[in-house]
C-alpha atoms as a PDB file:
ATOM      1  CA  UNK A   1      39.009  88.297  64.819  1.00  0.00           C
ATOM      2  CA  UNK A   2      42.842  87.156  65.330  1.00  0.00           C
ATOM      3  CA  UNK A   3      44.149  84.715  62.874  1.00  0.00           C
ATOM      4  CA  UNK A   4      45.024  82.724  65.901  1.00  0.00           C
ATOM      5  CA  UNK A   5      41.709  82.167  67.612  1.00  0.00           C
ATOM      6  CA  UNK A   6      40.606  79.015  65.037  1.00  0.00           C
ATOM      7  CA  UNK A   7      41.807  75.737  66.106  1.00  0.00           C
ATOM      8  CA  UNK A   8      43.742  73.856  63.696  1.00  0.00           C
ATOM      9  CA  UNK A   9      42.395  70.363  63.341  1.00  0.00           C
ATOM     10  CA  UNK A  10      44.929  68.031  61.622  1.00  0.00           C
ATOM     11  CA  UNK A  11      46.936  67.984  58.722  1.00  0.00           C
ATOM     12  CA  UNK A  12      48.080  66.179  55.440  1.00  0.00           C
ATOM     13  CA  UNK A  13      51.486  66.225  53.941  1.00  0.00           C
ATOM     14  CA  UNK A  14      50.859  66.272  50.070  1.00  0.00           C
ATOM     15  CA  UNK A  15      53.560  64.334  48.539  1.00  0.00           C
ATOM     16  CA  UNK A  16      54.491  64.797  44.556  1.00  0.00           C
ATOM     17  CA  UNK A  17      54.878  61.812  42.981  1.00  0.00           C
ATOM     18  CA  UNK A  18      55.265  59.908  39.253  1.00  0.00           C
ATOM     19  CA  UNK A  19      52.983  57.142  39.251  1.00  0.00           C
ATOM     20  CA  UNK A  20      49.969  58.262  41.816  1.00  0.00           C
ATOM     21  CA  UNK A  21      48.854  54.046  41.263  1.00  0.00           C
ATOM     22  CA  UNK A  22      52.476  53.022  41.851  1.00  0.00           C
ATOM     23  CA  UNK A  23      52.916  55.075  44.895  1.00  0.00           C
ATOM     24  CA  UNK A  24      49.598  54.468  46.175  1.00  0.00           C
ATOM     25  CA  UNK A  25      50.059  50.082  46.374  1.00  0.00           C
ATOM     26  CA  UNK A  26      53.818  51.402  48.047  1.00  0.00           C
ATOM     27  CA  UNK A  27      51.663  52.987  50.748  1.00  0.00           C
ATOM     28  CA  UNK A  28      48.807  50.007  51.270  1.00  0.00           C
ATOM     29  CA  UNK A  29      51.618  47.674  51.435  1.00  0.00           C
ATOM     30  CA  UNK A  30      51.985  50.440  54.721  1.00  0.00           C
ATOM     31  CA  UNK A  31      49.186  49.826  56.083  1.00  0.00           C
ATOM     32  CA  UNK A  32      47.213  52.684  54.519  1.00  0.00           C
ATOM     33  CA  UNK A  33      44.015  52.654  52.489  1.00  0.00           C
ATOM     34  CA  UNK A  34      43.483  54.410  49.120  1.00  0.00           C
ATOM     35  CA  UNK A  35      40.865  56.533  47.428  1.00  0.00           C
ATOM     36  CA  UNK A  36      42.466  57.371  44.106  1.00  0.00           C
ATOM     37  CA  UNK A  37      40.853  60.031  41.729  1.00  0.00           C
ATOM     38  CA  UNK A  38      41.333  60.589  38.055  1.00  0.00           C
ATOM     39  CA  UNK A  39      42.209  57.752  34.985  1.00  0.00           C
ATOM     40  CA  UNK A  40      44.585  56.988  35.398  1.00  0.00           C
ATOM     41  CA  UNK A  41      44.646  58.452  38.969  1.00  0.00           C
ATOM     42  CA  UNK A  42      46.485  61.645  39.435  1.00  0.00           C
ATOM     43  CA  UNK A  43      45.839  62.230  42.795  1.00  0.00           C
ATOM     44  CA  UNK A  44      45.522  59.707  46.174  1.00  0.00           C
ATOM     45  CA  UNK A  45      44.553  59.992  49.781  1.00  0.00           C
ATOM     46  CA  UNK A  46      45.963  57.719  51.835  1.00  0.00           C
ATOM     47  CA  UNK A  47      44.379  56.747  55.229  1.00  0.00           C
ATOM     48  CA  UNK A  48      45.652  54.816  58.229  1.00  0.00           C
ATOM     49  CA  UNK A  49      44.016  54.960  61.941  1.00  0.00           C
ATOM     50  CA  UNK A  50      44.510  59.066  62.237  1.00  0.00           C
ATOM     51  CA  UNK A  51      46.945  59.905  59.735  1.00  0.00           C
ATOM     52  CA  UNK A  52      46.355  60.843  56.418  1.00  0.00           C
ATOM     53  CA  UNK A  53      48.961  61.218  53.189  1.00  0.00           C
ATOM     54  CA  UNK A  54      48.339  62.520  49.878  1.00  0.00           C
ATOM     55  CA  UNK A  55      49.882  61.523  46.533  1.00  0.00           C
ATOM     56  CA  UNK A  56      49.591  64.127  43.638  1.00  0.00           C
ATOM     57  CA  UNK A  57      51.047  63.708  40.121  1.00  0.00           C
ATOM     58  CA  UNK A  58      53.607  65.594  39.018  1.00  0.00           C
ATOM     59  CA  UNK A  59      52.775  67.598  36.252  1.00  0.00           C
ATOM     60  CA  UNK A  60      55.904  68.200  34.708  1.00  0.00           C
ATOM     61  CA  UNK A  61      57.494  65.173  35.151  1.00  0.00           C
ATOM     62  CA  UNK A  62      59.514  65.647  37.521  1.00  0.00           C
ATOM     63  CA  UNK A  63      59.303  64.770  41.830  1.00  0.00           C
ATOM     64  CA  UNK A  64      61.096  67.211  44.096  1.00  0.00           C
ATOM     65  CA  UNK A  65      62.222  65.247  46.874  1.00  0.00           C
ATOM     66  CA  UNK A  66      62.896  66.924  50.102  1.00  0.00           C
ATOM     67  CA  UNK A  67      66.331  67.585  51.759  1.00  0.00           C
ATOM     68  CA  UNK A  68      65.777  64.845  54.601  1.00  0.00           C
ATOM     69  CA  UNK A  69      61.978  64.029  55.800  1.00  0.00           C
ATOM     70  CA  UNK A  70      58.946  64.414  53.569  1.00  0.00           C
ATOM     71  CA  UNK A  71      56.633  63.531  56.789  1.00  0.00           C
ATOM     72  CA  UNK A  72      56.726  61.834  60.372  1.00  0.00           C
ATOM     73  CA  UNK A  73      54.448  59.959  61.241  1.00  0.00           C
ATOM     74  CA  UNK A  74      53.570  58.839  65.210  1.00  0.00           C
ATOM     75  CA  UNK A  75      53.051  55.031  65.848  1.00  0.00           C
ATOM     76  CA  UNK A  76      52.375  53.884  69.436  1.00  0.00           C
ATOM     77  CA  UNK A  77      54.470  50.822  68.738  1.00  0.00           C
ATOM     78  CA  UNK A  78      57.756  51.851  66.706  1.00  0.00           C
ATOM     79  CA  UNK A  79      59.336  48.321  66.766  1.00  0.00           C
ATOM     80  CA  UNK A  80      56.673  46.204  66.356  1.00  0.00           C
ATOM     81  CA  UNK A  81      55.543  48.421  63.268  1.00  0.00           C
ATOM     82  CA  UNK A  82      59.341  48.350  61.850  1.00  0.00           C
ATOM     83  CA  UNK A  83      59.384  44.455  62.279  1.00  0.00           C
ATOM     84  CA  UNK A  84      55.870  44.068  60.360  1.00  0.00           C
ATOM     85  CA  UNK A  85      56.973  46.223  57.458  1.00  0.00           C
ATOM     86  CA  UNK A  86      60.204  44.469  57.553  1.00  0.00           C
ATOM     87  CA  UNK A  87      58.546  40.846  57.602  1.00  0.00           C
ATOM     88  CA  UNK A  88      56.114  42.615  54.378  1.00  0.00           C
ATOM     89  CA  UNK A  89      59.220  42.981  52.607  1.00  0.00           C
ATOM     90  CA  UNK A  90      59.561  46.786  52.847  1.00  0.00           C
ATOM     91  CA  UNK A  91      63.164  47.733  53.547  1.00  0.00           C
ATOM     92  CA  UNK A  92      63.690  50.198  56.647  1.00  0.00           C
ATOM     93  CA  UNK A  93      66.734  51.320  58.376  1.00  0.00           C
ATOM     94  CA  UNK A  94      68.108  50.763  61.391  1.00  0.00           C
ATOM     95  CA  UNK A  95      66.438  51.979  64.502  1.00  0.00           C
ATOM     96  CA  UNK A  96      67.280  55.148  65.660  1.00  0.00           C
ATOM     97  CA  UNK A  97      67.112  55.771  69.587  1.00  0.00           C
ATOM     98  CA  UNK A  98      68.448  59.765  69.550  1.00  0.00           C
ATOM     99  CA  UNK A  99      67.966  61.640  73.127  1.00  0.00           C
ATOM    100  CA  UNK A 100      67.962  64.968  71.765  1.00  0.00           C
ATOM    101  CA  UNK A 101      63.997  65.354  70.032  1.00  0.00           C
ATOM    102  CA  UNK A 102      62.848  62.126  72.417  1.00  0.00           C
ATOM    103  CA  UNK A 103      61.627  59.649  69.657  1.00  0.00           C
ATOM    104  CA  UNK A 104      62.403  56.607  68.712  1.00  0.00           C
ATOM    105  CA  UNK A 105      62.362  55.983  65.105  1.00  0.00           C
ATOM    106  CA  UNK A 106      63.027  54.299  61.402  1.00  0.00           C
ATOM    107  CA  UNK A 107      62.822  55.286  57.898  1.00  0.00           C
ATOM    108  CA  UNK A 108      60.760  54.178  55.125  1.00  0.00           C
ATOM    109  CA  UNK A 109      61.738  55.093  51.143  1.00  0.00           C
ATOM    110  CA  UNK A 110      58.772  55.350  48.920  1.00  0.00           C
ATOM    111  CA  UNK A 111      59.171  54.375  44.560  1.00  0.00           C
ATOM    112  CA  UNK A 112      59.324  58.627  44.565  1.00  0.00           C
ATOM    113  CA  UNK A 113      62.523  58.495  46.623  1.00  0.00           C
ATOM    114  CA  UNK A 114      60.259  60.395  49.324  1.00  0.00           C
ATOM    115  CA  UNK A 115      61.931  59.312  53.467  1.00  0.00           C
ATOM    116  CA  UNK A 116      59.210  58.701  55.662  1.00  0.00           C
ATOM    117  CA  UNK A 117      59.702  58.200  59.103  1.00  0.00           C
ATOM    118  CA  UNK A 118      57.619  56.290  61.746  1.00  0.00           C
ATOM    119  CA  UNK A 119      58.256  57.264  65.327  1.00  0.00           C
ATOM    120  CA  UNK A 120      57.101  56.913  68.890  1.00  0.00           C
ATOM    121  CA  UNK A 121      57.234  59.555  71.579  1.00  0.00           C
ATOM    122  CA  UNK A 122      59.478  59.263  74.695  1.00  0.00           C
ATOM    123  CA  UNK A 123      59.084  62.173  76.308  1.00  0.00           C
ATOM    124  CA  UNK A 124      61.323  64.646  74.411  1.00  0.00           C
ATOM    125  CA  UNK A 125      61.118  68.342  73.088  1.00  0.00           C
ATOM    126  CA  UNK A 126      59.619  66.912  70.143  1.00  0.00           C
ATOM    127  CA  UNK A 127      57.752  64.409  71.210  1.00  0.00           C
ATOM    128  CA  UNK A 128      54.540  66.179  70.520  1.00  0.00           C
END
């Protein structure tokens, strides 16, 4: 059988992070929902409509954040969500309306220092 032949169904960005309780209220004050394991919890997965995050502890201490982007995320509503998480208090940068990749999009910062963006599809090469 060809490695290719299974369909791939979703997936879920595993994020590494200090405080798995901390991190996890940052991300229901987004919207999601939490199911936290361990006490104190050292791991999370965070659900919201079809998207799903997780939150694991670092075990040494120590959170490797990425070089840009630790996930996307695709809202059908870009503005309205920036405005709402705005209005919740969460700070988020200026829209970004690039032409190149064909979303329109913000960033989030979580307590790990982890950028999250929310975008919404216009049509371009990445606009899956």
């Amino acid at each position: 059988m060809m490695v290719g032949a299974m369909r791939l169904e979703r997936s879920m960005p595993v994020l590494q992070v200090r405080d798995v309780a901390d991190s996890a209220a940052f991300y229901e004050r987004l919207g999601f929902t939490a199911s936290l394991w361990g006490d104190p919890p050292d791991f999370a997965i965070m659900t919201r409509d079809g998207v799903t995050l997780a939150l694991d502890r670092a075990r040494d201490g120590t959170v490797p954040v990425n070089q840009w982007l630790a996930a996307y995320l695709y809202t059908d509503d870009v503005v309205a969500l920036r405005t709402a998480l705005i209005d919740a208090g969460i700070a988020a940068t200026e829209m970004h309306y690039p032409t190149e990749y064909g979303c329109d999009d913000f960033d989030v910062v979580d307590p790990d220092g982890h950028r999250i963006a929310f975008g919404q599809d216009r049509g371009g090469t990445f606009g899956l």
